[in-house]
Protein backbone atom coordinates (compact mmCIF):
# COMPACT_ATOMS: atom_id res chain seq x y z
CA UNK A 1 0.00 0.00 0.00
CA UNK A 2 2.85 2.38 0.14
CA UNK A 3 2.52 3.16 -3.69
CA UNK A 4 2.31 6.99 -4.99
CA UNK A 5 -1.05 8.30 -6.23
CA UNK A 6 0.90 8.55 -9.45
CA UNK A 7 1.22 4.95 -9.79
CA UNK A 8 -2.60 4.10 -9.12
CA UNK A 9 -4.24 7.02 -11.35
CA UNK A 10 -1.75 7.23 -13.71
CA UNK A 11 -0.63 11.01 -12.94
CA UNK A 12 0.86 12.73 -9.93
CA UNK A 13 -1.28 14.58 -6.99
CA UNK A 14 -1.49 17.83 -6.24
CA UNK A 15 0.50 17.51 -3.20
CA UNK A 16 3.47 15.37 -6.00
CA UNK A 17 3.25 18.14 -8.39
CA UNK A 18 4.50 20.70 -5.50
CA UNK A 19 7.41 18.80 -5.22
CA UNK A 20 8.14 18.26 -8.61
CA UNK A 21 10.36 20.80 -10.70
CA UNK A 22 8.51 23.83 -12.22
CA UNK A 23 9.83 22.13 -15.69
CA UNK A 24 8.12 18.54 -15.63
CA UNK A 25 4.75 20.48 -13.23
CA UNK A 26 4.34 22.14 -16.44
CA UNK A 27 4.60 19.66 -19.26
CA UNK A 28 2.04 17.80 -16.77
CA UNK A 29 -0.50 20.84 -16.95
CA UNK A 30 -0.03 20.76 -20.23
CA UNK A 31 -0.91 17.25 -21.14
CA UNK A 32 -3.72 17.52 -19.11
CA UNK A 33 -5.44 20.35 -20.71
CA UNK A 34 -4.65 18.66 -24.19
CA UNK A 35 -6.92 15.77 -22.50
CA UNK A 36 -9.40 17.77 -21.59
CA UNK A 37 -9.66 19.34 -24.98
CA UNK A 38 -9.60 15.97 -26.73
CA UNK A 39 -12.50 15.00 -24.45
CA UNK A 40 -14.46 18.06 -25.34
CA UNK A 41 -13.79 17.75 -29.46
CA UNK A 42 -14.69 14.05 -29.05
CA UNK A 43 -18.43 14.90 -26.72
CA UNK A 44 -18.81 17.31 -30.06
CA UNK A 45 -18.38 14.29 -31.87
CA UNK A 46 -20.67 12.26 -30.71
CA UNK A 47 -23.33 14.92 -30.48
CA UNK A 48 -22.76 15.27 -34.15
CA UNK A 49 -22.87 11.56 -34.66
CA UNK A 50 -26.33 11.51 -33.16
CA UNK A 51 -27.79 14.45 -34.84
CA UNK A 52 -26.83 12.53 -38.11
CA UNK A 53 -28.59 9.31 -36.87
CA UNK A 54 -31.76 11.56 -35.85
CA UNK A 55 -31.34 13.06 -39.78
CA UNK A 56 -31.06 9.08 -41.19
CA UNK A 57 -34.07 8.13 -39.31
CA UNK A 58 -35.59 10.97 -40.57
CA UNK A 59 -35.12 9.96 -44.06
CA UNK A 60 -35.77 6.52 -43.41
CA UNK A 61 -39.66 7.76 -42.28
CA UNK A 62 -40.00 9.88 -45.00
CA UNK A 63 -39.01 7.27 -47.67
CA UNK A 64 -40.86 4.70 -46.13
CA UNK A 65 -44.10 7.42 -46.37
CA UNK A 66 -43.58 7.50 -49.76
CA UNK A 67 -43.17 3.87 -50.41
CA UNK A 68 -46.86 3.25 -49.03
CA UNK A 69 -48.12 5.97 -50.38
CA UNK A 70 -46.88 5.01 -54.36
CA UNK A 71 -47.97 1.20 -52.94
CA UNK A 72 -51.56 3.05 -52.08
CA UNK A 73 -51.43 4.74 -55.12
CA UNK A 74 -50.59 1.52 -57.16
CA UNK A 75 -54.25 0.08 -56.20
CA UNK A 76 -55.98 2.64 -57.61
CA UNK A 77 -56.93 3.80 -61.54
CA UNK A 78 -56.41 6.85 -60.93
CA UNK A 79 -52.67 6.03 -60.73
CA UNK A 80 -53.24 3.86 -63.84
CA UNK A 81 -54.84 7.02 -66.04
CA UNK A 82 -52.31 9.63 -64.66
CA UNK A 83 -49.25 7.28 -67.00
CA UNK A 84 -51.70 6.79 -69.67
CA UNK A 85 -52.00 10.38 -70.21
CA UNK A 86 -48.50 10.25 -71.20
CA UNK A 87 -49.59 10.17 -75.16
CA UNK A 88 -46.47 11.54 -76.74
CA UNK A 89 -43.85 8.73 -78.24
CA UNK A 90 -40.29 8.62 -77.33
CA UNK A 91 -38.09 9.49 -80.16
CA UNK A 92 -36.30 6.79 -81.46
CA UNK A 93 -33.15 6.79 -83.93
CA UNK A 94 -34.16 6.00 -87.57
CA UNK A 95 -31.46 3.06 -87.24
CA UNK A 96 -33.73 1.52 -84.48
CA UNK A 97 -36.28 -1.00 -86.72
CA UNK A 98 -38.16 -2.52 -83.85
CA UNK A 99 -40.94 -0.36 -81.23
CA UNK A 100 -40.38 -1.75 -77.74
CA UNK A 101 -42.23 -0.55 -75.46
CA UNK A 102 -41.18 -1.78 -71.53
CA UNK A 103 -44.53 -2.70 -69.87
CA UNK A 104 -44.40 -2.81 -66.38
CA UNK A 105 -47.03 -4.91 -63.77
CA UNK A 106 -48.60 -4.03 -61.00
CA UNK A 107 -48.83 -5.53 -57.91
CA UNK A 108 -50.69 -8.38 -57.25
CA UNK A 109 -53.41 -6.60 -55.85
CA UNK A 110 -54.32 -5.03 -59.38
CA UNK A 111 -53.94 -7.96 -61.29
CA UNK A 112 -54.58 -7.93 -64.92
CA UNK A 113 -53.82 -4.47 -65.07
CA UNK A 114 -50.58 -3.81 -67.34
CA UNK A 115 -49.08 0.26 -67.41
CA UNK A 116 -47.47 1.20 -71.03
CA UNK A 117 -44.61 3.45 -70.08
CA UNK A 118 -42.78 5.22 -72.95
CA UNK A 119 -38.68 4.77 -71.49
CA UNK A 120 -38.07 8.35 -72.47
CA UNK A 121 -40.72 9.35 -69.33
CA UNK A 122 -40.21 6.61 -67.07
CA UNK A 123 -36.19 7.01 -66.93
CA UNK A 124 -35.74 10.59 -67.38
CA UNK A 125 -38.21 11.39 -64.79
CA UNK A 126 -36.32 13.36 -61.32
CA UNK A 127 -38.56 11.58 -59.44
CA UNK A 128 -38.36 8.37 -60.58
CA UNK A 129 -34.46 8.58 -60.05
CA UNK A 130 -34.93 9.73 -56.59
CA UNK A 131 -37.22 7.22 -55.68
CA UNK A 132 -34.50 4.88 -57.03
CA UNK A 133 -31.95 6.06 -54.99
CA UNK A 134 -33.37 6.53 -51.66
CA UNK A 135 -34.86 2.85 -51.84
CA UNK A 136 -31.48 1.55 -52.83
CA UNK A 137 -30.37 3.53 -49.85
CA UNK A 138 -32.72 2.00 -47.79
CA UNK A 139 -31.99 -1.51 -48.47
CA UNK A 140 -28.11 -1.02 -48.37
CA UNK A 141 -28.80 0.15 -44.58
């Protein structure tokens, strides 16, 4: 039991840093307040790290929103007329010879119901992108 205080918390007392030379008391001072700022940057950190989580789950709500309501959406004509109304033909290259045109099915729940989507409004749509990248975010979390 007759070990120093520097030995069992790892840095001298008060009392040991009287003793020691003005020299080593302040390199000691100084390591501590390098601690203490290293603790501080790393609390602002983690209080960044959770405001980030609190912005993902965010996101993850707000995609997930969307998700039911285009699923909601899917069930309904209304949904079916609004990509119908897209009349107008992509434009094609004269070198292309054959018309495909991607048809895409609906959900179970709609069965027998098939959407003709022209590619040029489908994949050029901003919102048909986005919707493609937040679910692939979604699933790669």
């Amino acid at each position: 039991m007759g070990k120093s205080s520097k030995s069992l918390l790892g840095s001298p007392s008060q009392d040991e840093l009287e003793t020691v030379n003005p020299k080593k008391r302040h390199k000691i001072e100084k390591s501590k307040k390098k601690k203490k700022a290293s603790n501080l940057q790393i609390a602002s950190i983690k209080l960044k790290i959770d405001s980030l989580k609190e912005d993902v789950d965010s996101l993850k709500a707000t995609v997930n929103s969307v998700k039911s309501t285009l699923d909601l959406l899917l069930t309904r004509e209304d949904f079916l007329a609004m990509f119908t109304a897209f009349k107008e033909p992509a434009k094609k290259p004269a070198s292309v010879k054959n018309n495909v045109i991607p048809v895409i099915q609906n959900s179970p729940s709609s069965e027998g119901h098939k959407v003709i989507l022209h590619t040029s409004v489908l994949l050029c749509s901003p919102v048909f992108i986005i919707l493609l990248m937040l679910c692939a975010f979604l699933n790669s979390s």
